[in-house]
PDB file of N, CA and C in Angstrom:
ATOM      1  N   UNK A   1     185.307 178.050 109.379  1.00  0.00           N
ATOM      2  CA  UNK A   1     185.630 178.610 108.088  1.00  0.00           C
ATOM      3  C   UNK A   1     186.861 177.883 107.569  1.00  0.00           C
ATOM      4  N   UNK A   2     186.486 177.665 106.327  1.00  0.00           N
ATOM      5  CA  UNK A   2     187.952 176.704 105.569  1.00  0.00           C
ATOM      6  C   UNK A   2     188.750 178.016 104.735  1.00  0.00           C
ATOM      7  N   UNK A   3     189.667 178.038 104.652  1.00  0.00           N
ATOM      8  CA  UNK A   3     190.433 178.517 103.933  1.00  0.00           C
ATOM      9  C   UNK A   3     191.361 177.698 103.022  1.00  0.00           C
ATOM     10  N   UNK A   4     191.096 178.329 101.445  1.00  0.00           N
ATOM     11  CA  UNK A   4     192.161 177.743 100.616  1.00  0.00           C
ATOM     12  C   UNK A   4     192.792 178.272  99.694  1.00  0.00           C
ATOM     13  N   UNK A   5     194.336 178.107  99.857  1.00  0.00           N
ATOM     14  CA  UNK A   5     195.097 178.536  98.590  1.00  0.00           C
ATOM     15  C   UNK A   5     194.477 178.410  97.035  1.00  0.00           C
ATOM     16  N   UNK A   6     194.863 179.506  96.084  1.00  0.00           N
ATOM     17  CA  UNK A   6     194.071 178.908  95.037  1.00  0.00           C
ATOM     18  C   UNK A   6     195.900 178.412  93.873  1.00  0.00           C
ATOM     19  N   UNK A   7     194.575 177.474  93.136  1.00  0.00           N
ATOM     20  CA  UNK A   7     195.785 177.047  92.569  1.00  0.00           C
ATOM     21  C   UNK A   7     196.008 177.754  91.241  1.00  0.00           C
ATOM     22  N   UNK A   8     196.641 177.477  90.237  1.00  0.00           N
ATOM     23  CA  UNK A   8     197.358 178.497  88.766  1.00  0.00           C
ATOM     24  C   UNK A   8     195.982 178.670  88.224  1.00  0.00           C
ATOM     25  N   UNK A   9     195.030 177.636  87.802  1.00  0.00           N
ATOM     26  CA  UNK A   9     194.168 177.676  87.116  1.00  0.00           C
ATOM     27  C   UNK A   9     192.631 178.151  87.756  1.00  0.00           C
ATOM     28  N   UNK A  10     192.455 178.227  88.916  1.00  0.00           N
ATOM     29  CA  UNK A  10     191.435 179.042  89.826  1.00  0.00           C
ATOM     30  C   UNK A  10     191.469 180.457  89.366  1.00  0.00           C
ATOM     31  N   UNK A  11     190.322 180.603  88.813  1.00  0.00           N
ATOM     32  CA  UNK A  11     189.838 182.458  88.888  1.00  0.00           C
ATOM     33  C   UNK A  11     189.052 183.268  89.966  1.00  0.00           C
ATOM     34  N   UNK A  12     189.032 184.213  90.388  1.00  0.00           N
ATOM     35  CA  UNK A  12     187.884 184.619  90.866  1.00  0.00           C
ATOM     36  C   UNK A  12     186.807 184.500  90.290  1.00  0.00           C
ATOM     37  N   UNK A  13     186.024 185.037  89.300  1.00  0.00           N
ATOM     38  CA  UNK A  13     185.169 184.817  88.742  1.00  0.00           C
ATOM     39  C   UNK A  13     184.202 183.571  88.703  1.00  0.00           C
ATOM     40  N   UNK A  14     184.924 182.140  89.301  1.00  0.00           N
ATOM     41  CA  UNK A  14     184.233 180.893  89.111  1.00  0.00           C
ATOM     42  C   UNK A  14     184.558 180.388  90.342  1.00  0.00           C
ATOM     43  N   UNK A  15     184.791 181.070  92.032  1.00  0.00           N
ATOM     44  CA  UNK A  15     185.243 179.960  92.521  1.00  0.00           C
ATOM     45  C   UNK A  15     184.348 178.573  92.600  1.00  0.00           C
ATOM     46  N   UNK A  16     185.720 178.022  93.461  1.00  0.00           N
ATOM     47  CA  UNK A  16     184.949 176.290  93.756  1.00  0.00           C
ATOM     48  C   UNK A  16     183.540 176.206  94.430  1.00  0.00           C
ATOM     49  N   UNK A  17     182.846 175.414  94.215  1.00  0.00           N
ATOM     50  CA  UNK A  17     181.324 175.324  94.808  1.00  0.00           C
ATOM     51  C   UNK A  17     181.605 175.546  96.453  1.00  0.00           C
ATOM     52  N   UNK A  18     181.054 176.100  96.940  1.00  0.00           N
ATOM     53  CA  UNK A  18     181.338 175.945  98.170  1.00  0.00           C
ATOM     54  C   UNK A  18     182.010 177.258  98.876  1.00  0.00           C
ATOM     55  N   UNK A  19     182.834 177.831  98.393  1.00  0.00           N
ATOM     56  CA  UNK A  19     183.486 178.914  98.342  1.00  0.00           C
ATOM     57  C   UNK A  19     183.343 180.257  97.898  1.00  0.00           C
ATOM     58  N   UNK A  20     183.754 181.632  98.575  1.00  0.00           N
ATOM     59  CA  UNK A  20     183.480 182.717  98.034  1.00  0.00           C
ATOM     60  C   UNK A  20     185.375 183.368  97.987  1.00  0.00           C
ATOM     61  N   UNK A  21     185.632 184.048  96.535  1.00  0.00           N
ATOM     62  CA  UNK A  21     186.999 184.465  96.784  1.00  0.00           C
ATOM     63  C   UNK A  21     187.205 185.834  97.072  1.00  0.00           C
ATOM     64  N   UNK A  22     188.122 186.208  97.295  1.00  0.00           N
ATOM     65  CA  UNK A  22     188.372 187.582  97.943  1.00  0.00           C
ATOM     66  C   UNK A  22     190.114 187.691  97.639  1.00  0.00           C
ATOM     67  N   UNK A  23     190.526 188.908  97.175  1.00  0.00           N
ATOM     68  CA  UNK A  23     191.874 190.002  97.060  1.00  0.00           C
ATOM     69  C   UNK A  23     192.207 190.226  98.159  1.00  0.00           C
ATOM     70  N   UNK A  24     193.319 190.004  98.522  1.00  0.00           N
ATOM     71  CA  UNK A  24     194.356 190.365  99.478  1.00  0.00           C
ATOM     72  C   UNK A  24     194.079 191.553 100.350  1.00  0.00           C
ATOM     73  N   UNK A  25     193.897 192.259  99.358  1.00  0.00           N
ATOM     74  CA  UNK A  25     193.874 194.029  99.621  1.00  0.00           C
ATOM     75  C   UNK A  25     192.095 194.330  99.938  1.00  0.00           C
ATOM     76  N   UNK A  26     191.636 193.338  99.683  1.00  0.00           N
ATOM     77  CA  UNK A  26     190.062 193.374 100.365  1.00  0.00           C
ATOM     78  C   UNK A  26     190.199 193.244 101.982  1.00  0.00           C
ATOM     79  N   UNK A  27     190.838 192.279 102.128  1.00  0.00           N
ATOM     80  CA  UNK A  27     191.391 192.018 103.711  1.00  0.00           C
ATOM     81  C   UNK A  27     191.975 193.235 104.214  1.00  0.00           C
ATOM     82  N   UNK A  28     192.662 193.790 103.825  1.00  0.00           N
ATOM     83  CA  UNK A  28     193.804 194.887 104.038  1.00  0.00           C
ATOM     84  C   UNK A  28     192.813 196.300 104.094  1.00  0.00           C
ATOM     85  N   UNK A  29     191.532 196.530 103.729  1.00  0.00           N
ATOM     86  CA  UNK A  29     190.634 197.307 103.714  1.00  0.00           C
ATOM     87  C   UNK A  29     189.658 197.387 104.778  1.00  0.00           C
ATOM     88  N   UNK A  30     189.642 196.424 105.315  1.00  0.00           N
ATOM     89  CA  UNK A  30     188.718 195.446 106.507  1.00  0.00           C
ATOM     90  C   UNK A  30     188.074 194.875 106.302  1.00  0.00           C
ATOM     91  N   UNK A  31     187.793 194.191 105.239  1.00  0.00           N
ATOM     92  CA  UNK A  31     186.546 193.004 105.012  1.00  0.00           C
ATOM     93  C   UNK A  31     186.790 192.268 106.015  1.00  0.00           C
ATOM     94  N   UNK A  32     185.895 191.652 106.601  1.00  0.00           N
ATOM     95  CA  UNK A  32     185.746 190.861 107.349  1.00  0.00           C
ATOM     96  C   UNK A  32     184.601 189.483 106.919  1.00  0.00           C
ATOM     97  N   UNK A  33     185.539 188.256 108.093  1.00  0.00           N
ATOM     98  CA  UNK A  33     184.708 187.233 108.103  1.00  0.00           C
ATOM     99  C   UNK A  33     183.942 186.883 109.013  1.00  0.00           C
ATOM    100  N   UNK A  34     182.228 186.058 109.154  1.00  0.00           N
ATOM    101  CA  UNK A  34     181.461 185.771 107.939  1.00  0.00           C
ATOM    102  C   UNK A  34     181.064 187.295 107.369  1.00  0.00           C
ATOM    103  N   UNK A  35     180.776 186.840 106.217  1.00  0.00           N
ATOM    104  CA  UNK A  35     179.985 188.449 105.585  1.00  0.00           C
ATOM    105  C   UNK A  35     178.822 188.254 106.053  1.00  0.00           C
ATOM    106  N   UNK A  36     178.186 189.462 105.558  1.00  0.00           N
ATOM    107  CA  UNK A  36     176.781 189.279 106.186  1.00  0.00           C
ATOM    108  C   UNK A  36     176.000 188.139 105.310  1.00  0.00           C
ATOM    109  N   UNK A  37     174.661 187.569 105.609  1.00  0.00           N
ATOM    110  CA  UNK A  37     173.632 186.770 104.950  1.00  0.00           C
ATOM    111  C   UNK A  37     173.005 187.465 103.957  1.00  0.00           C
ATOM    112  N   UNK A  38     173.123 188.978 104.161  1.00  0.00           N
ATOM    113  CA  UNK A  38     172.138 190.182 103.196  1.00  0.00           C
ATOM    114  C   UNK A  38     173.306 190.307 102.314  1.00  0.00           C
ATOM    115  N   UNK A  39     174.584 190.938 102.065  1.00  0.00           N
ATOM    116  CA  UNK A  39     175.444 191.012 101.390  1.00  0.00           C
ATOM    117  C   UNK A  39     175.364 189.621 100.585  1.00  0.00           C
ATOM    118  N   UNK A  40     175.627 188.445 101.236  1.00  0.00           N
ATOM    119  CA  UNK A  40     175.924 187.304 100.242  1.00  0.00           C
ATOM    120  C   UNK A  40     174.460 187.094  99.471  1.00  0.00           C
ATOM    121  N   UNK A  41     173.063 187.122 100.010  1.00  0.00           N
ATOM    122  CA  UNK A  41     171.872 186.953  99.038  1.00  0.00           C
ATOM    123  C   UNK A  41     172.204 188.406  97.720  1.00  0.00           C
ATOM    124  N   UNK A  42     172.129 189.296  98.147  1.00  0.00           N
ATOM    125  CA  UNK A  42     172.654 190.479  97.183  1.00  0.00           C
ATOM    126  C   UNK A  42     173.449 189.751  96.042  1.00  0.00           C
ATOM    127  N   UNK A  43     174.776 189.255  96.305  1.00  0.00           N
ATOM    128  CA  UNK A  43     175.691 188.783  95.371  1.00  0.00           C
ATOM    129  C   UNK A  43     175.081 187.412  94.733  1.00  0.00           C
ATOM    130  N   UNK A  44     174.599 186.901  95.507  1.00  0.00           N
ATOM    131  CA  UNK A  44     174.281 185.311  94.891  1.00  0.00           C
ATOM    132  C   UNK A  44     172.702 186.168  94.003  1.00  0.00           C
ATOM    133  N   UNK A  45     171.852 186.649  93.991  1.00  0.00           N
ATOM    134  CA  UNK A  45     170.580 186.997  93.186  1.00  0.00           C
ATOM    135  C   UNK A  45     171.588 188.049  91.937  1.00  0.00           C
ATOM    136  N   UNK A  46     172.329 188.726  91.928  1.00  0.00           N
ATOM    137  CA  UNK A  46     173.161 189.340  91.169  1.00  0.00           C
ATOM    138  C   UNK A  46     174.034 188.286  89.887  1.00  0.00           C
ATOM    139  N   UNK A  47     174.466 187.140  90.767  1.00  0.00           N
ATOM    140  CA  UNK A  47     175.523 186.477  89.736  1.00  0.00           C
ATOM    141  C   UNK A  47     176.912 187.732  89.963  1.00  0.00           C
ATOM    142  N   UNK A  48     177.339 188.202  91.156  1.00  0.00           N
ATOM    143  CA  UNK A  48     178.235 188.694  91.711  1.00  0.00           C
ATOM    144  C   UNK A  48     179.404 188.117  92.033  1.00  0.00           C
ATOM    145  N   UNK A  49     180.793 187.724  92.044  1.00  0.00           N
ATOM    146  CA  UNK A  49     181.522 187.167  93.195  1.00  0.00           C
ATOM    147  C   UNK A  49     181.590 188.788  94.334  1.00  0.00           C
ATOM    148  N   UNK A  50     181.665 187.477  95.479  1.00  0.00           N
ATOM    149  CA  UNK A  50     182.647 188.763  96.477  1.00  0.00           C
ATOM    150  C   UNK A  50     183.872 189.387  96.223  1.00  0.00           C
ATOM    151  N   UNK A  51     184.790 188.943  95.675  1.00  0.00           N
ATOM    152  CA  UNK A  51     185.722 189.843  94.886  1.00  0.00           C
ATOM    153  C   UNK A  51     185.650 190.900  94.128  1.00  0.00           C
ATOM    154  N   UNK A  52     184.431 191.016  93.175  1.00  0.00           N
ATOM    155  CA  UNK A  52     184.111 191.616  92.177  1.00  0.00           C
ATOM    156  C   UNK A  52     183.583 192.840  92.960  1.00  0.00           C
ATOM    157  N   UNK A  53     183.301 193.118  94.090  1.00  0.00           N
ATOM    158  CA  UNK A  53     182.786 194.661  94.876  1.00  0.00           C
ATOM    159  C   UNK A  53     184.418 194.938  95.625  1.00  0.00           C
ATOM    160  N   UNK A  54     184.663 196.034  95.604  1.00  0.00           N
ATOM    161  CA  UNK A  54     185.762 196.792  96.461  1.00  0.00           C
ATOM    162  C   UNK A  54     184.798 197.277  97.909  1.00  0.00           C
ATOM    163  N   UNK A  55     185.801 196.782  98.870  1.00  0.00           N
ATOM    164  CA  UNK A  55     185.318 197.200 100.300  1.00  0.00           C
ATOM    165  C   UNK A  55     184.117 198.350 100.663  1.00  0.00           C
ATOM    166  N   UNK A  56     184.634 199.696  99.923  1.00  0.00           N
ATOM    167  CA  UNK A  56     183.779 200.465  99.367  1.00  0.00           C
ATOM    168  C   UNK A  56     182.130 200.124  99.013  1.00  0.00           C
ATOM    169  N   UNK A  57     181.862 199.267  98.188  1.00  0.00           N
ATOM    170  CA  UNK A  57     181.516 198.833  97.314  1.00  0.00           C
ATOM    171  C   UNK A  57     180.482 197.889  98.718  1.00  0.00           C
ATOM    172  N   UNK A  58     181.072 197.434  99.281  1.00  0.00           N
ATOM    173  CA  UNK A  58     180.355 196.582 100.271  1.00  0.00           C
ATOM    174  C   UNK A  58     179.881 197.557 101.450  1.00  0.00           C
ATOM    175  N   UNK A  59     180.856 198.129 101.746  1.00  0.00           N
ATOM    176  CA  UNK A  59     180.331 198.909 103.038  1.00  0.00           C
ATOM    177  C   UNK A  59     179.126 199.480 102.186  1.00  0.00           C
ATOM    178  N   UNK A  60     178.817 200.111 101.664  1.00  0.00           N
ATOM    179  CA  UNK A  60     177.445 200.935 100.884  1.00  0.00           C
ATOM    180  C   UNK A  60     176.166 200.290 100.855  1.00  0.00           C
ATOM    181  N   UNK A  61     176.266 198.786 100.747  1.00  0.00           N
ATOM    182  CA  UNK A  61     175.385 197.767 100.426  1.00  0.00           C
ATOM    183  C   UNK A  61     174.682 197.448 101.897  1.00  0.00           C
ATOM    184  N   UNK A  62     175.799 197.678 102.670  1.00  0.00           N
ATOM    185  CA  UNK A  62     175.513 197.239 104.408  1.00  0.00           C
ATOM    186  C   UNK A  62     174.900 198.310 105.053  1.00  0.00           C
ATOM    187  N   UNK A  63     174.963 199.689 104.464  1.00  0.00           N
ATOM    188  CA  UNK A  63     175.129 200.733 105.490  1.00  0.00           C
ATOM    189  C   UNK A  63     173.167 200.860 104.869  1.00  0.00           C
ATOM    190  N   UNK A  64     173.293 200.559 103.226  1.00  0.00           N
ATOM    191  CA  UNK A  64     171.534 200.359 103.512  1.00  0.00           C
ATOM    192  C   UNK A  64     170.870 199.941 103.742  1.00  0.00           C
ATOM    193  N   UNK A  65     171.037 198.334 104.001  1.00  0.00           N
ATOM    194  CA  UNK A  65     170.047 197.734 104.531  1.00  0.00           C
ATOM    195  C   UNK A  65     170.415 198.199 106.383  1.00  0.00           C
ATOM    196  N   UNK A  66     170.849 198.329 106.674  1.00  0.00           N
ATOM    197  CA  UNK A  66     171.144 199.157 108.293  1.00  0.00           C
ATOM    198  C   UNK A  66     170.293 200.262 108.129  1.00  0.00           C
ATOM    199  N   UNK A  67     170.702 201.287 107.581  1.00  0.00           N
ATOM    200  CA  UNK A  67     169.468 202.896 106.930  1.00  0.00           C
ATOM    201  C   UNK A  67     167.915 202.039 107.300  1.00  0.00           C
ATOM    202  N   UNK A  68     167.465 201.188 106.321  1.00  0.00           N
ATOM    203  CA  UNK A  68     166.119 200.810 106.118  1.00  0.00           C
ATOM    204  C   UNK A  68     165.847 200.250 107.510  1.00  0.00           C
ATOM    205  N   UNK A  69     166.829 199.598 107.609  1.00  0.00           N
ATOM    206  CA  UNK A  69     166.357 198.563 108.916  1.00  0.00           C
ATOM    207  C   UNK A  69     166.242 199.643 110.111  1.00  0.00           C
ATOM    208  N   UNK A  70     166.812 200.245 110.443  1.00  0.00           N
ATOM    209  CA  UNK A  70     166.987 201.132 111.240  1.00  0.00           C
ATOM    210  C   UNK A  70     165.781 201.889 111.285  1.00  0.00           C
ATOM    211  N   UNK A  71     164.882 202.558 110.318  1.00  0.00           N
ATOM    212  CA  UNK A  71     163.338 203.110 110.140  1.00  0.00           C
ATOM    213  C   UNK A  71     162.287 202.403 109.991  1.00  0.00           C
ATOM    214  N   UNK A  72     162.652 200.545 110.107  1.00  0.00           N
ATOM    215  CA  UNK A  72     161.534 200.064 110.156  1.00  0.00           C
ATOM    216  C   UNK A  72     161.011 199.396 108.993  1.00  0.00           C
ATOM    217  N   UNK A  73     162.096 199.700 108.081  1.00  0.00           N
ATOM    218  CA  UNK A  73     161.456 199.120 106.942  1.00  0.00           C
ATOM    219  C   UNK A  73     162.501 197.566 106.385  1.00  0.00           C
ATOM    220  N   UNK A  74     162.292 196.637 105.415  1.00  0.00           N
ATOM    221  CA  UNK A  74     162.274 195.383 105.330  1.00  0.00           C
ATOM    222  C   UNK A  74     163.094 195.839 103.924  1.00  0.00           C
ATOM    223  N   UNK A  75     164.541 195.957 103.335  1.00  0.00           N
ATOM    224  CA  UNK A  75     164.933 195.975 102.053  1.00  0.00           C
ATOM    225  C   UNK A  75     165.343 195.094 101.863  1.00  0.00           C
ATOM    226  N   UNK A  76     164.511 194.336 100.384  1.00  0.00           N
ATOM    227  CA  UNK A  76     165.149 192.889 100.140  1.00  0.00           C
ATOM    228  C   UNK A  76     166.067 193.283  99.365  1.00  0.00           C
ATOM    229  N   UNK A  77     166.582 192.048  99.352  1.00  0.00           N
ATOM    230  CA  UNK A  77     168.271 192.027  98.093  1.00  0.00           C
ATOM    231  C   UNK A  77     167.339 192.019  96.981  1.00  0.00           C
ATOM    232  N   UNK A  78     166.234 191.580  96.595  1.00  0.00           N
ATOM    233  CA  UNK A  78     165.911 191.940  95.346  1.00  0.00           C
ATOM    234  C   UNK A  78     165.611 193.595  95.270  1.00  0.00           C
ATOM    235  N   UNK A  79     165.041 193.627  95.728  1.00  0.00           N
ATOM    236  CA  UNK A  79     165.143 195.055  95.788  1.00  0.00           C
ATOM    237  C   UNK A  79     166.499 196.226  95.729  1.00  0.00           C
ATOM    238  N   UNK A  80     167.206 195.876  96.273  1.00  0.00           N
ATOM    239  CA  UNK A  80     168.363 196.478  96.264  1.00  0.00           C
ATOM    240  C   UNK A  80     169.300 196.515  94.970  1.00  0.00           C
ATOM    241  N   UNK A  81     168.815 195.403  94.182  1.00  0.00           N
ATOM    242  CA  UNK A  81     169.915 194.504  93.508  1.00  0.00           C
ATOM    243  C   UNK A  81     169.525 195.450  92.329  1.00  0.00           C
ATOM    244  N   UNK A  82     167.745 195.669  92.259  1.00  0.00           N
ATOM    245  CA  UNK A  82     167.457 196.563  91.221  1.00  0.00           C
ATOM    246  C   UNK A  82     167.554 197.992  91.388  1.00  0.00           C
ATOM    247  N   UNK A  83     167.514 198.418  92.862  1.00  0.00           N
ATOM    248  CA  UNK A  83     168.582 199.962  92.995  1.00  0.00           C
ATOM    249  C   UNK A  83     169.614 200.582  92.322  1.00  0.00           C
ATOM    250  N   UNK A  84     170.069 199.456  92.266  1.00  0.00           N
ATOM    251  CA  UNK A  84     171.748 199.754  91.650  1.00  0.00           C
ATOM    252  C   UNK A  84     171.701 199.171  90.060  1.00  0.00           C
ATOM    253  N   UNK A  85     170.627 198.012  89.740  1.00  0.00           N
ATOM    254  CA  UNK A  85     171.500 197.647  89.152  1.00  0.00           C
ATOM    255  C   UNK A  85     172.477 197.108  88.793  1.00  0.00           C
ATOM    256  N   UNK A  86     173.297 195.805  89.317  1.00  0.00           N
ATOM    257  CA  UNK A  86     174.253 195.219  90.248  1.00  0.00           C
ATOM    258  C   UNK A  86     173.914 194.064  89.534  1.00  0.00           C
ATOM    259  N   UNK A  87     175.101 194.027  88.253  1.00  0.00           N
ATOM    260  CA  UNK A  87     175.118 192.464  87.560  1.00  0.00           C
ATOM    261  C   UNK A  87     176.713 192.541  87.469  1.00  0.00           C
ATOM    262  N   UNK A  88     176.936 191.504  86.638  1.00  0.00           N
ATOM    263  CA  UNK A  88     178.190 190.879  86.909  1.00  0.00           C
ATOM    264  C   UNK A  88     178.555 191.728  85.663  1.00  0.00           C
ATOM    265  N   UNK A  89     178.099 191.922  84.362  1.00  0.00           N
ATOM    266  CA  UNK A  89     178.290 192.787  83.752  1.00  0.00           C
ATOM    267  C   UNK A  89     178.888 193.969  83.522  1.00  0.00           C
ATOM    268  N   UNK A  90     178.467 194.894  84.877  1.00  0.00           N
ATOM    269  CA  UNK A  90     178.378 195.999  84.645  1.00  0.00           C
ATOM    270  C   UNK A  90     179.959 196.498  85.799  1.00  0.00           C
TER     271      UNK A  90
END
């Protein structure tokens, strides 16, 4: 895993190709690294950054595809994505 300072003109909203950004206080919540592969397809089919969900916000996303998975059943991120509803928008 690379880690990088961002510089004055870096937003969340656009990081660099290659990269996902994250708040201080996301860390400080327990996010952890790597995220999952289901969380990041979720955000990438959304037009999401990882910043843009609060820890909260993630744990919920994890705890259902765990729920489904757990009874056997297969929840895609598309599927999920239209659960919620989950654009960059909103």
């Amino acid at each position: 895993m690379v880690m990088k300072a961002p510089k004055n003109s870096d937003r969340v909203r656009s990081p660099p190709l290659g990269f996902v950004t994250v708040y201080e206080f996301s860390l400080r919540e327990g996010l952890r690294f790597p995220p999952s592969t289901e969380l990041i397809d979720v955000l990438t089919i959304c037009g999401v950054s990882l910043a843009q969900l609060s820890y909260k916000a993630m744990s919920i996303i994890m705890g259902l595809f765990i729920f489904f998975r757990d009874h056997g059943v297969v929840l895609s991120s598309e599927c999920l994505s239209q659960m919620g509803h989950l654009t960059s928008d909103t």
